[in-house]
PDB file of N, CA and C in Angstrom:
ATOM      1  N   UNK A   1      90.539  24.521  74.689  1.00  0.00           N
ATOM      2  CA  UNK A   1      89.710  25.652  74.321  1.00  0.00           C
ATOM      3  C   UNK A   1      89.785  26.755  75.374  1.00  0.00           C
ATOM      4  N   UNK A   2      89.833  26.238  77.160  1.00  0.00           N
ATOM      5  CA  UNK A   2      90.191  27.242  77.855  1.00  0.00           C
ATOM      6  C   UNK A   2      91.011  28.451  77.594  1.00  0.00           C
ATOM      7  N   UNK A   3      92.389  27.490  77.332  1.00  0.00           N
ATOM      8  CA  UNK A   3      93.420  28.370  76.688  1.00  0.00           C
ATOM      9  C   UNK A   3      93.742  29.264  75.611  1.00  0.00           C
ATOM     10  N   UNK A   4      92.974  28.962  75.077  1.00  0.00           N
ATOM     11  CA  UNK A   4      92.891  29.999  73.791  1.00  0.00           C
ATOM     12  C   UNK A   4      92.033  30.834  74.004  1.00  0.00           C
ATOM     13  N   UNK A   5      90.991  30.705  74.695  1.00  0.00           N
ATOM     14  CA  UNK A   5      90.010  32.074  75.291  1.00  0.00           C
ATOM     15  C   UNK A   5      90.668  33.174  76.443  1.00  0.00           C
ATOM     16  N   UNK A   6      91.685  32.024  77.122  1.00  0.00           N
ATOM     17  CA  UNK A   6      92.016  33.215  77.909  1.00  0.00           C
ATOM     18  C   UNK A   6      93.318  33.676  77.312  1.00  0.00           C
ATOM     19  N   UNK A   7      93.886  33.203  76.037  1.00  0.00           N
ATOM     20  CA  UNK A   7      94.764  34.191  75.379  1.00  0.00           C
ATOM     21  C   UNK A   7      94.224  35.225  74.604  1.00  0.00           C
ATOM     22  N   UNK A   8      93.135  34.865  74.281  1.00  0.00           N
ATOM     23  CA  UNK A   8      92.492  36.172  73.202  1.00  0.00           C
ATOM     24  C   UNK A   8      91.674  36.980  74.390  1.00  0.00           C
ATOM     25  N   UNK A   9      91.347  36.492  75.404  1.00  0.00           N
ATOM     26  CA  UNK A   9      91.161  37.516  76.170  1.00  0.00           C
ATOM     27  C   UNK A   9      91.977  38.586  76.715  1.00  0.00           C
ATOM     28  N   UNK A  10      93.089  38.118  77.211  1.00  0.00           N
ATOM     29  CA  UNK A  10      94.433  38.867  77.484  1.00  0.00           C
ATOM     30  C   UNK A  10      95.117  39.643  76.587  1.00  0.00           C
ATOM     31  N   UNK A  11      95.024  39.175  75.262  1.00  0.00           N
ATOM     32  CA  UNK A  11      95.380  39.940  73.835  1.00  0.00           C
ATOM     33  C   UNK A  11      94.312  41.077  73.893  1.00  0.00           C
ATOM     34  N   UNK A  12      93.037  40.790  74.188  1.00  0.00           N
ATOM     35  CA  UNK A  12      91.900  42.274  73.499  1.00  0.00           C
ATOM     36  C   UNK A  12      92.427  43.134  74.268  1.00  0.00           C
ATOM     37  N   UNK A  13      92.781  42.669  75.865  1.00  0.00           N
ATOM     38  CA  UNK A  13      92.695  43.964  77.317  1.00  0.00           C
ATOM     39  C   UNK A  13      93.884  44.466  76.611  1.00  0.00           C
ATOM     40  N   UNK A  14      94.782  43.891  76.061  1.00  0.00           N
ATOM     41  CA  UNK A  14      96.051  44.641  75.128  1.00  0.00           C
ATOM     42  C   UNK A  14      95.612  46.043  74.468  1.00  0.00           C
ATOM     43  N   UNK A  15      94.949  45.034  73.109  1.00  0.00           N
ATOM     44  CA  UNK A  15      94.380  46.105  72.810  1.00  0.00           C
ATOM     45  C   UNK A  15      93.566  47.126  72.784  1.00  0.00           C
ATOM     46  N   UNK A  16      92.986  46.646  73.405  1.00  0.00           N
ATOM     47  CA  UNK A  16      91.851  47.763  73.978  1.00  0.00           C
ATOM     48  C   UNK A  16      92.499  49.047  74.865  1.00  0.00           C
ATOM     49  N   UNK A  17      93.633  48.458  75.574  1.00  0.00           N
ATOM     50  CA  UNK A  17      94.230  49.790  76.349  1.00  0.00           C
ATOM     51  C   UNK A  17      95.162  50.186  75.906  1.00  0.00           C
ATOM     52  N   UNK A  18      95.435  49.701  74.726  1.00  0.00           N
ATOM     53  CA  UNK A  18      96.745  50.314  73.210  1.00  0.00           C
ATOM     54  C   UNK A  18      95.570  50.781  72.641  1.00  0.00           C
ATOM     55  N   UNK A  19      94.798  51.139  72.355  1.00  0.00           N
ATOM     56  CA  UNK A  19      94.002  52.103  71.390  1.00  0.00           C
ATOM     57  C   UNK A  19      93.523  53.113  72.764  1.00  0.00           C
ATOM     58  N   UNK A  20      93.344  53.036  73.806  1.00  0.00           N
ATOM     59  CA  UNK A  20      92.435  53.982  74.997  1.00  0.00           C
ATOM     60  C   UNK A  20      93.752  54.989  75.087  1.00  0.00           C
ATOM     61  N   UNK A  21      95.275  54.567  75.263  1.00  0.00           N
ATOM     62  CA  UNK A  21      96.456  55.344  75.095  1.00  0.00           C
ATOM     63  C   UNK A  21      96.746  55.824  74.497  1.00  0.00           C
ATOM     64  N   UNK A  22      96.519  55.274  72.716  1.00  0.00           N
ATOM     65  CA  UNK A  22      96.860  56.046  71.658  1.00  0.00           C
ATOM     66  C   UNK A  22      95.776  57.475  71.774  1.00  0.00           C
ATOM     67  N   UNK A  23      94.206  57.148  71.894  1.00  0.00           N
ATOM     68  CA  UNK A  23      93.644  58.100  71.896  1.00  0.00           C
ATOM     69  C   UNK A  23      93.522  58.998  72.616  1.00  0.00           C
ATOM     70  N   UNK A  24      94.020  58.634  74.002  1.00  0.00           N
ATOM     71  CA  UNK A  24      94.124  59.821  75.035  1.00  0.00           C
ATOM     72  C   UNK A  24      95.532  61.431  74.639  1.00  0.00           C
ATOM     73  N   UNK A  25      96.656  59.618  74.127  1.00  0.00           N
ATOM     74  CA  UNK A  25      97.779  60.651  73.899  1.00  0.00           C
ATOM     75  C   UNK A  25      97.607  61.751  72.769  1.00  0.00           C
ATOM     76  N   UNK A  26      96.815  61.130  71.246  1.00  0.00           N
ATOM     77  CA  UNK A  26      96.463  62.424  70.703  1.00  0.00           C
ATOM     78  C   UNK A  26      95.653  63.361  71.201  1.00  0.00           C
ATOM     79  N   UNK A  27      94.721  62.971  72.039  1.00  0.00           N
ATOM     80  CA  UNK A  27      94.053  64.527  72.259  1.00  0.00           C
ATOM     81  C   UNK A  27      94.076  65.061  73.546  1.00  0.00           C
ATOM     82  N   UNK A  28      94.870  64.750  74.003  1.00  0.00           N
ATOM     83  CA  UNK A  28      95.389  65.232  75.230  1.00  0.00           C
ATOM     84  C   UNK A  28      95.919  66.611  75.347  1.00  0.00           C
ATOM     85  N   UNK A  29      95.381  67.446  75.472  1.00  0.00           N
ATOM     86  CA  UNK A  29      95.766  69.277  75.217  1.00  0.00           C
ATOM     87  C   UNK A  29      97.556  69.696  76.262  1.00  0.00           C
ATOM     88  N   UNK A  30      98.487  68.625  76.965  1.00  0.00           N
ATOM     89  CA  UNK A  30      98.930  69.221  77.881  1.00  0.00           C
ATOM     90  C   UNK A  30     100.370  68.703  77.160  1.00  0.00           C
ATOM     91  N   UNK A  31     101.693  69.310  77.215  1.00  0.00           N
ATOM     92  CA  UNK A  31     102.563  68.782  77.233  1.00  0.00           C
ATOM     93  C   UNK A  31     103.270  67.564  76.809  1.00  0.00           C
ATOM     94  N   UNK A  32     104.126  67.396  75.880  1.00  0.00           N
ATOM     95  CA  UNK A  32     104.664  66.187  75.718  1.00  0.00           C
ATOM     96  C   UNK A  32     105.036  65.253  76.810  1.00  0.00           C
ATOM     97  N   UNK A  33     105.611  65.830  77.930  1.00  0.00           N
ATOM     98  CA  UNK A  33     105.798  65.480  79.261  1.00  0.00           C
ATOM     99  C   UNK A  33     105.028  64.694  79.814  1.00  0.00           C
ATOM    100  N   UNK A  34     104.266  65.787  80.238  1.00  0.00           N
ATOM    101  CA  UNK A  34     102.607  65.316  80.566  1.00  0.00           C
ATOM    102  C   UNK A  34     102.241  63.644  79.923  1.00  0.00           C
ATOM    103  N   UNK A  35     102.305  64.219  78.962  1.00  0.00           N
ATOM    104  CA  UNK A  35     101.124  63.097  78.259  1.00  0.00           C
ATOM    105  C   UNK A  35     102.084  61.947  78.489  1.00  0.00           C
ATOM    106  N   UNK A  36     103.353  61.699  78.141  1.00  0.00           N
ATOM    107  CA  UNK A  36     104.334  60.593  78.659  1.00  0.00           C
ATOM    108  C   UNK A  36     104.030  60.279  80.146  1.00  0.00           C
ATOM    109  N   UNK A  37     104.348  60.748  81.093  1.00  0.00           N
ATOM    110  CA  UNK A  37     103.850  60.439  82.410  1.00  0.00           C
ATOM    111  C   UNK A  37     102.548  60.091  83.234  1.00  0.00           C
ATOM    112  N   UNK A  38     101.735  60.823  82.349  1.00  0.00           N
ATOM    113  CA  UNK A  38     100.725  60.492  82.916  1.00  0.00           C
ATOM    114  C   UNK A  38      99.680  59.423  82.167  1.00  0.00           C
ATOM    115  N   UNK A  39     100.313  59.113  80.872  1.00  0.00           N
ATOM    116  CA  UNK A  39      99.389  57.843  80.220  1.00  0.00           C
ATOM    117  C   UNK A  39      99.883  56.586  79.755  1.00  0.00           C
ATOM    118  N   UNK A  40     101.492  56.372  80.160  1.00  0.00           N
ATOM    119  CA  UNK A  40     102.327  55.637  80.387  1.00  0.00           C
ATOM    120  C   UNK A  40     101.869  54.400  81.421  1.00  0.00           C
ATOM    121  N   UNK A  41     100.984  55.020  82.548  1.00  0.00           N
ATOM    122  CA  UNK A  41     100.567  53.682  83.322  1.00  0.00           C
ATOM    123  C   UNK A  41      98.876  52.667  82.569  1.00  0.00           C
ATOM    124  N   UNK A  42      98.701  53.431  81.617  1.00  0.00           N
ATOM    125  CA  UNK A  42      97.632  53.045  81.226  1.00  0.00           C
ATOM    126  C   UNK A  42      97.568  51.393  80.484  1.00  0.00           C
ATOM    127  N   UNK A  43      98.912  51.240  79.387  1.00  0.00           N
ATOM    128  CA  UNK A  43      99.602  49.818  79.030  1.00  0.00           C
ATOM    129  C   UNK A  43     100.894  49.840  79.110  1.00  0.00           C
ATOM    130  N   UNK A  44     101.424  48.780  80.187  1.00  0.00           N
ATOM    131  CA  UNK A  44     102.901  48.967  80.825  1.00  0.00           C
ATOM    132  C   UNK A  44     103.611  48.821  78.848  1.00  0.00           C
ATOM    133  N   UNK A  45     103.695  48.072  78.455  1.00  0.00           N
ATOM    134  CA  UNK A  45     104.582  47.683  77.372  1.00  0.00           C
ATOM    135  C   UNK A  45     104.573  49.206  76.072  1.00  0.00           C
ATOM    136  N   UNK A  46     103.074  49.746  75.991  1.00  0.00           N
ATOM    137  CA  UNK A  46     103.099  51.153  75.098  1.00  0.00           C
ATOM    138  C   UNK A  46     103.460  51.959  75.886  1.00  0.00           C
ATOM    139  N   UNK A  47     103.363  52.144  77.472  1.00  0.00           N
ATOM    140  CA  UNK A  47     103.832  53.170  78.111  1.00  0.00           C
ATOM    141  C   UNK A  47     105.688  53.018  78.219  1.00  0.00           C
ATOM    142  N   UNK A  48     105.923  51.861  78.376  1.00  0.00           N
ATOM    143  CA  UNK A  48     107.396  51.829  78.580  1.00  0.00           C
ATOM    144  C   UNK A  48     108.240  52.342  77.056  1.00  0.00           C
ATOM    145  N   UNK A  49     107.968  51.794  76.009  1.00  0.00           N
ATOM    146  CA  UNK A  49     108.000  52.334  74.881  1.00  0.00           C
ATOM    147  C   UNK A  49     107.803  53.931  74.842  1.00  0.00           C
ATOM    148  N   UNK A  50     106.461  54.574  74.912  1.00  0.00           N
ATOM    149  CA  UNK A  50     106.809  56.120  74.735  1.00  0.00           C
ATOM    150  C   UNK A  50     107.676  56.904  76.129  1.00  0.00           C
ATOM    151  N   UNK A  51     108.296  56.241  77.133  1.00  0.00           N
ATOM    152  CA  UNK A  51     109.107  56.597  78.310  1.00  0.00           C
ATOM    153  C   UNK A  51     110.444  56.684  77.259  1.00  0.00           C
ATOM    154  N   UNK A  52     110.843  55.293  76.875  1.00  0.00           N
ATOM    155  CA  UNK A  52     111.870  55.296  76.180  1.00  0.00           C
ATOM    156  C   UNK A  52     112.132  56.291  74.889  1.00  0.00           C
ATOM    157  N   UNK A  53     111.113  56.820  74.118  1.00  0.00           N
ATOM    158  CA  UNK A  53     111.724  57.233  73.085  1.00  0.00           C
ATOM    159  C   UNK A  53     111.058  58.970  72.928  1.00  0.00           C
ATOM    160  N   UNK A  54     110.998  58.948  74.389  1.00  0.00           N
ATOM    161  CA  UNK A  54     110.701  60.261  75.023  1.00  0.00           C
ATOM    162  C   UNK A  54     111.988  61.125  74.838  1.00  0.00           C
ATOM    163  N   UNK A  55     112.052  62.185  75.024  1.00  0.00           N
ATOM    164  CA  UNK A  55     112.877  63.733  75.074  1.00  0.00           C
ATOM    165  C   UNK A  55     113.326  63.356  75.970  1.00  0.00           C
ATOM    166  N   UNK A  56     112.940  63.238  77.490  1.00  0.00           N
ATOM    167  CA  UNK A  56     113.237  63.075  78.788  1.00  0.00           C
ATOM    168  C   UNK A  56     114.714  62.670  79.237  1.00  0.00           C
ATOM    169  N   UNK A  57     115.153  63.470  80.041  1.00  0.00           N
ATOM    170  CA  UNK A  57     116.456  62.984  80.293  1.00  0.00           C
ATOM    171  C   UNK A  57     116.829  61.142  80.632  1.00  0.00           C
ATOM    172  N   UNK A  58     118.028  61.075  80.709  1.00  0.00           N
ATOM    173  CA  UNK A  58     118.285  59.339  81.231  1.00  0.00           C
ATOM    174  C   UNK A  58     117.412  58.862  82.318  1.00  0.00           C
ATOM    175  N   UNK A  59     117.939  60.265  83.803  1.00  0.00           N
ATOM    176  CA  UNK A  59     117.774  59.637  84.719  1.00  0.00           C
ATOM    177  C   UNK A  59     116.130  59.298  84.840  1.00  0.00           C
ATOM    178  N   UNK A  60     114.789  60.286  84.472  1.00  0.00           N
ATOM    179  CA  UNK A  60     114.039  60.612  84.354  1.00  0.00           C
ATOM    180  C   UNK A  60     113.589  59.510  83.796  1.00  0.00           C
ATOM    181  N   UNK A  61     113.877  58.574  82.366  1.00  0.00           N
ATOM    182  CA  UNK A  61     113.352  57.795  82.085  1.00  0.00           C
ATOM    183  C   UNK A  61     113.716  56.310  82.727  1.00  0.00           C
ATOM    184  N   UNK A  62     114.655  56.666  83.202  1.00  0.00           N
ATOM    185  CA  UNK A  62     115.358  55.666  84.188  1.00  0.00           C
ATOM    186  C   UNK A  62     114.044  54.880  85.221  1.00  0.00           C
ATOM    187  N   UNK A  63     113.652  56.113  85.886  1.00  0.00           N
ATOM    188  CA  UNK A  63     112.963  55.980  87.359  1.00  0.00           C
ATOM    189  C   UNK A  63     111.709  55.556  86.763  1.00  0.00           C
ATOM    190  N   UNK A  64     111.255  56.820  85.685  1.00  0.00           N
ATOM    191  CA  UNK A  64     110.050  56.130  85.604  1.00  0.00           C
ATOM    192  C   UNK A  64     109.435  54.809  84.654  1.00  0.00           C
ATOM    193  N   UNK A  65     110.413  54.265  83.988  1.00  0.00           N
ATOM    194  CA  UNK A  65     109.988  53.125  83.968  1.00  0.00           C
ATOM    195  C   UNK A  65     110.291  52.036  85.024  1.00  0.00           C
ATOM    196  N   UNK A  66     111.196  52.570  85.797  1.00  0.00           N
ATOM    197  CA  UNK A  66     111.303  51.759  87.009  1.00  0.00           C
ATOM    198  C   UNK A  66     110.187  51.290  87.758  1.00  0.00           C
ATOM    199  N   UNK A  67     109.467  52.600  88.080  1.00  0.00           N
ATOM    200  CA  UNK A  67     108.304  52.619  88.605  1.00  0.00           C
ATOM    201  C   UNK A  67     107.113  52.329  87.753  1.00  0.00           C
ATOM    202  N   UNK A  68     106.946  52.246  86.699  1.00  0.00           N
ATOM    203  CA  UNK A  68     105.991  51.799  85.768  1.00  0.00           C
ATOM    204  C   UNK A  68     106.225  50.269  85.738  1.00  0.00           C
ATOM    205  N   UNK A  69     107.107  49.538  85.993  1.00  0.00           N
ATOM    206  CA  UNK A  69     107.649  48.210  85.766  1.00  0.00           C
ATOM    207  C   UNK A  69     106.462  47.538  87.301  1.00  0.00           C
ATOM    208  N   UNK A  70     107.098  48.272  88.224  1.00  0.00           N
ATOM    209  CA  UNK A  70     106.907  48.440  89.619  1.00  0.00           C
ATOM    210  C   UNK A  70     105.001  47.665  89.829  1.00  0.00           C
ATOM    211  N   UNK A  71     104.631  48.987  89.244  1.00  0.00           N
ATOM    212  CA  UNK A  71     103.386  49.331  89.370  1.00  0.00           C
ATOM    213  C   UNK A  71     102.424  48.323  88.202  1.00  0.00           C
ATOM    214  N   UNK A  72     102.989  47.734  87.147  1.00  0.00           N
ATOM    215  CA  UNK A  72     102.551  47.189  86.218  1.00  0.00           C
ATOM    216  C   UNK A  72     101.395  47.756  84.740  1.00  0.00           C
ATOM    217  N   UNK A  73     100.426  49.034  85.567  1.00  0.00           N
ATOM    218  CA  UNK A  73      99.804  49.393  84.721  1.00  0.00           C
ATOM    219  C   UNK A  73      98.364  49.090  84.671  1.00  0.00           C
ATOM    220  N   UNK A  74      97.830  49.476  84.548  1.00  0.00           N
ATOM    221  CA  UNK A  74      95.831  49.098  84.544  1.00  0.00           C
ATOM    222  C   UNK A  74      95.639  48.198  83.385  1.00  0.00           C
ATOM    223  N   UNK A  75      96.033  48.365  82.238  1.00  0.00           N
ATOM    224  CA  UNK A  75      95.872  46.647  81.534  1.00  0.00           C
ATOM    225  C   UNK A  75      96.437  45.421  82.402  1.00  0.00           C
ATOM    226  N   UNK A  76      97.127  45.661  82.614  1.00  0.00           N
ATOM    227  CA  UNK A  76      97.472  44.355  83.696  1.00  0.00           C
ATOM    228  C   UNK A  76      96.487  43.868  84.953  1.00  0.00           C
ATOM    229  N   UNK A  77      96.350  44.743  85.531  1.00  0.00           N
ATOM    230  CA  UNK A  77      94.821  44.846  86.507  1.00  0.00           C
ATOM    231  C   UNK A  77      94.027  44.132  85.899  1.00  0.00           C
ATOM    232  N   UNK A  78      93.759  44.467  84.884  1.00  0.00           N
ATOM    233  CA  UNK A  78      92.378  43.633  84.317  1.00  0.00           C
ATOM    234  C   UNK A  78      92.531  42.917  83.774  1.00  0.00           C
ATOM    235  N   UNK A  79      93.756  42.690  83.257  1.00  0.00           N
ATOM    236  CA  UNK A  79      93.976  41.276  82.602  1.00  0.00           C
ATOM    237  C   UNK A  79      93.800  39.862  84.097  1.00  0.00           C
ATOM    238  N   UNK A  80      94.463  40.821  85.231  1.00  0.00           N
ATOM    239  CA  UNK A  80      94.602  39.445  86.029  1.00  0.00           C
ATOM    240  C   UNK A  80      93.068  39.759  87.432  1.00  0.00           C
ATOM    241  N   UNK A  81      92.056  40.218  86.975  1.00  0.00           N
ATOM    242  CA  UNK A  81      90.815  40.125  87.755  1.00  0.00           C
ATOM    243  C   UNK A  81      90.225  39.123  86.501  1.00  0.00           C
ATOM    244  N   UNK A  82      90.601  39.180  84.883  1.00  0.00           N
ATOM    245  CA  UNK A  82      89.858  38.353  83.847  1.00  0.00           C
ATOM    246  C   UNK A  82      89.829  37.190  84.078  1.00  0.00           C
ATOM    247  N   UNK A  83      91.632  36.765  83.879  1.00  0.00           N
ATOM    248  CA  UNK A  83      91.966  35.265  85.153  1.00  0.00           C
ATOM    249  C   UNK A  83      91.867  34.894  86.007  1.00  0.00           C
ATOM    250  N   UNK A  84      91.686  35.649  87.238  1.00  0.00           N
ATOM    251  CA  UNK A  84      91.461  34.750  88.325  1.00  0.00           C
ATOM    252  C   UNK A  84      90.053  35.131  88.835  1.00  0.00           C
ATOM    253  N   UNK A  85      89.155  35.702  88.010  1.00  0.00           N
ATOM    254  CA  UNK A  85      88.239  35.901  88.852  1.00  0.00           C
ATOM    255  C   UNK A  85      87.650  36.110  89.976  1.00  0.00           C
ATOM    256  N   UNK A  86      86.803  35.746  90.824  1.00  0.00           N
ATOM    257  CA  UNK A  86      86.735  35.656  92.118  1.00  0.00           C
ATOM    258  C   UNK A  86      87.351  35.257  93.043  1.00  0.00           C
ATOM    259  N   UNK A  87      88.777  34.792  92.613  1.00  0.00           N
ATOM    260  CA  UNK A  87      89.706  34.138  93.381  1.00  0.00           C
ATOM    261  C   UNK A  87      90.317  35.109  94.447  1.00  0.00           C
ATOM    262  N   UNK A  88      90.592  36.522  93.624  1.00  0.00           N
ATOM    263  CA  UNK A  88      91.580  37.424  94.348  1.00  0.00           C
ATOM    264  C   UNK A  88      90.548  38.550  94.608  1.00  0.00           C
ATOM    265  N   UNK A  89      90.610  39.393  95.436  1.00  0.00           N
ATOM    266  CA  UNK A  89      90.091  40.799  95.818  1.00  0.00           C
ATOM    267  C   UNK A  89      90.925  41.556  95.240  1.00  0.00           C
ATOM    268  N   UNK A  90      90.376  42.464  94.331  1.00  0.00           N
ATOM    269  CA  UNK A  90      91.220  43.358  93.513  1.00  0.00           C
ATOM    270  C   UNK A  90      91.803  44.623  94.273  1.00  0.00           C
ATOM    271  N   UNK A  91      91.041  44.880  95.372  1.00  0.00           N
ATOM    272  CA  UNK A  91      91.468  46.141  96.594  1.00  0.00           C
ATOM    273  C   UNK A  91      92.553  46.007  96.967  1.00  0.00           C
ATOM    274  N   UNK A  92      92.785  45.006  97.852  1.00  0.00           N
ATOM    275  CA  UNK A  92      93.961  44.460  98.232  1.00  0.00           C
ATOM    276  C   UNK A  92      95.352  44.230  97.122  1.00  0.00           C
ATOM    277  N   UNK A  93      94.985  43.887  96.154  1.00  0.00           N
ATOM    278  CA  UNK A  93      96.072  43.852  94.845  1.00  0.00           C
ATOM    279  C   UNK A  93      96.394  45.146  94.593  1.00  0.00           C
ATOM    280  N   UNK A  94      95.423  45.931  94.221  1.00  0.00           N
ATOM    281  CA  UNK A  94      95.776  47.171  93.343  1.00  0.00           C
ATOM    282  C   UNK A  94      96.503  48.010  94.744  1.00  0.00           C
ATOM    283  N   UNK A  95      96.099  47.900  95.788  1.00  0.00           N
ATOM    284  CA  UNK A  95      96.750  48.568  96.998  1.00  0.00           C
ATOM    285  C   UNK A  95      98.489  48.149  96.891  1.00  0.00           C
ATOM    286  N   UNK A  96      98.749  46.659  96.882  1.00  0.00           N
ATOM    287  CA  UNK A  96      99.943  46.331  96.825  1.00  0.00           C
ATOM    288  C   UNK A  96     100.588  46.935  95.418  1.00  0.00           C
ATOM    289  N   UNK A  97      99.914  46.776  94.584  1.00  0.00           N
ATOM    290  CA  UNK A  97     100.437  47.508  93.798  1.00  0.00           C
ATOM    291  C   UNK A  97     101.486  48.373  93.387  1.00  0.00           C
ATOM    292  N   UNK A  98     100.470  49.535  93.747  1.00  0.00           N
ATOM    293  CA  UNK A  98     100.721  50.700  94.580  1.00  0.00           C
ATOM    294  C   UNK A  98     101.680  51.027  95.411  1.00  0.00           C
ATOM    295  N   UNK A  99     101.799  50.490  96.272  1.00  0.00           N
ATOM    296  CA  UNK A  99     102.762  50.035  97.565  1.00  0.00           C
ATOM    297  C   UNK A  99     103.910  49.548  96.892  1.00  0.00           C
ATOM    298  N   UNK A 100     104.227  48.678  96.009  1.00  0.00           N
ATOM    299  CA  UNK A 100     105.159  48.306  95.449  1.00  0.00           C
ATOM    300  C   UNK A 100     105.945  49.326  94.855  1.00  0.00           C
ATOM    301  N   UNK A 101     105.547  50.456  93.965  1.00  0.00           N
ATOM    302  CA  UNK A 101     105.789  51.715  93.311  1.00  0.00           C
ATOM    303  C   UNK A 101     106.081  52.260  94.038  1.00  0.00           C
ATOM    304  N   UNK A 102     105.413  52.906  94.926  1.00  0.00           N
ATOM    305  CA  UNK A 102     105.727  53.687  96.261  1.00  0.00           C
ATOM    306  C   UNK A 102     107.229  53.637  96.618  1.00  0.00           C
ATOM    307  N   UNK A 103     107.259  51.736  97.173  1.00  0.00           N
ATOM    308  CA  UNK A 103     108.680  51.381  97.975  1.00  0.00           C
ATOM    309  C   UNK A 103     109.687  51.551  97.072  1.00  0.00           C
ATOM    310  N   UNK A 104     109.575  51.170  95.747  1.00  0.00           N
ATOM    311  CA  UNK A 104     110.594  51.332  94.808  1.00  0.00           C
ATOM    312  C   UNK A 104     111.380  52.740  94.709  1.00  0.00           C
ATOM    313  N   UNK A 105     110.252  53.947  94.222  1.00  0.00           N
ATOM    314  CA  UNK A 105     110.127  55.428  94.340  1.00  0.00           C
ATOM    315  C   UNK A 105     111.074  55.678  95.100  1.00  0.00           C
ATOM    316  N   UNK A 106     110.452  55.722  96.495  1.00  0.00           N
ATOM    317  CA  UNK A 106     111.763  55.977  97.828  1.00  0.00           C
ATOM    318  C   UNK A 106     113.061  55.150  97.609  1.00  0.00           C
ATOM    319  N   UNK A 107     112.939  53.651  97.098  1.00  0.00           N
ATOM    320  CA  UNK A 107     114.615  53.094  97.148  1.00  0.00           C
ATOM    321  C   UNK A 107     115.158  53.853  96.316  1.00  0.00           C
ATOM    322  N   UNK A 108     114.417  54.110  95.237  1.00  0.00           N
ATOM    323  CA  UNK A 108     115.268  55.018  94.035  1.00  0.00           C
ATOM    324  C   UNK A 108     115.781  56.402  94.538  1.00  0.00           C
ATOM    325  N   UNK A 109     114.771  57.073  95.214  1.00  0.00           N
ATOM    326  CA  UNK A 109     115.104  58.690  96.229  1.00  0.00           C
ATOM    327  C   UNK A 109     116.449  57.874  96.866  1.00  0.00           C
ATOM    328  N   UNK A 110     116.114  57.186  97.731  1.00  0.00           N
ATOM    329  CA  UNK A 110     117.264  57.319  98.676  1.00  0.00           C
ATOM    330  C   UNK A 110     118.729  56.921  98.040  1.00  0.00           C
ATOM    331  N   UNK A 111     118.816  55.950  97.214  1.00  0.00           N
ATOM    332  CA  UNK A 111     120.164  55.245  96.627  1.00  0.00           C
ATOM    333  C   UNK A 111     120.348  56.870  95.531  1.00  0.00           C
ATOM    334  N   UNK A 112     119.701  57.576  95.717  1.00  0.00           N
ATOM    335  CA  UNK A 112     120.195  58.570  94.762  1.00  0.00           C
ATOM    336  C   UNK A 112     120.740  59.705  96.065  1.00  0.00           C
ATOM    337  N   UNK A 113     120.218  59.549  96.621  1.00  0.00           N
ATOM    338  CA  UNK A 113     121.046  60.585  97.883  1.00  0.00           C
ATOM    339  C   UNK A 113     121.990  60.166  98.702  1.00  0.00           C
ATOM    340  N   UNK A 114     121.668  58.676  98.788  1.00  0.00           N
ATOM    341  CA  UNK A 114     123.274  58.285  99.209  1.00  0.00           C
ATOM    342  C   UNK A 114     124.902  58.311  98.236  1.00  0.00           C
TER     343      UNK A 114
END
């Protein structure tokens, strides 16, 4: 029974941040651009999807799902504070995170200037 609660739990944070994306992206007043980049981190799997079937050049969608991969996305966040509860400090995670994107970002800058 554990298991099936914490799959339908992990399924809602799905959906719940596949409908918070869909609705941001319609009424979002700014740019097709825009709205790809900046609500793309909201659910890695709908954000990687509208990266991909974006306007956006190769390299462009290249990086940033690189970095969206990187970074994982705020449904993911909460999917894994749902699971482990008090186990992990979420500061420290979401920092690495972060940090992870970051380091990627620059490997990607630099292997592109070398």
């Amino acid at each position: 029974m554990n298991g099936f609660e914490t799959i339908t739990l992990l399924g809602g944070y799905i959906l719940m941040f596949s409908l918070i994306f869909a609705c941001i992206s319609d009424c979002w007043p700014f740019s097709p651009l825009a709205k790809t980049l900046l609500t793309a981190p909201i659910e890695l799997t709908t954000g990687l999807h509208r990266i991909a079937t974006s306007d956006l050049p190769w390299k462009t969608k290249y990086y940033s799902s690189m970095i969206l991969t990187a970074f994982g996305g705020f449904c993911i966040m909460f999917q894994t504070k749902s699971v482990v509860k008090n186990r992990l400090s979420m500061i420290p995670y979401i920092t690495a995170k972060c940090l992870n994107a970051a380091v990627l970002f620059l490997l990607l800058v630099l292997s592109d200037v070398i």
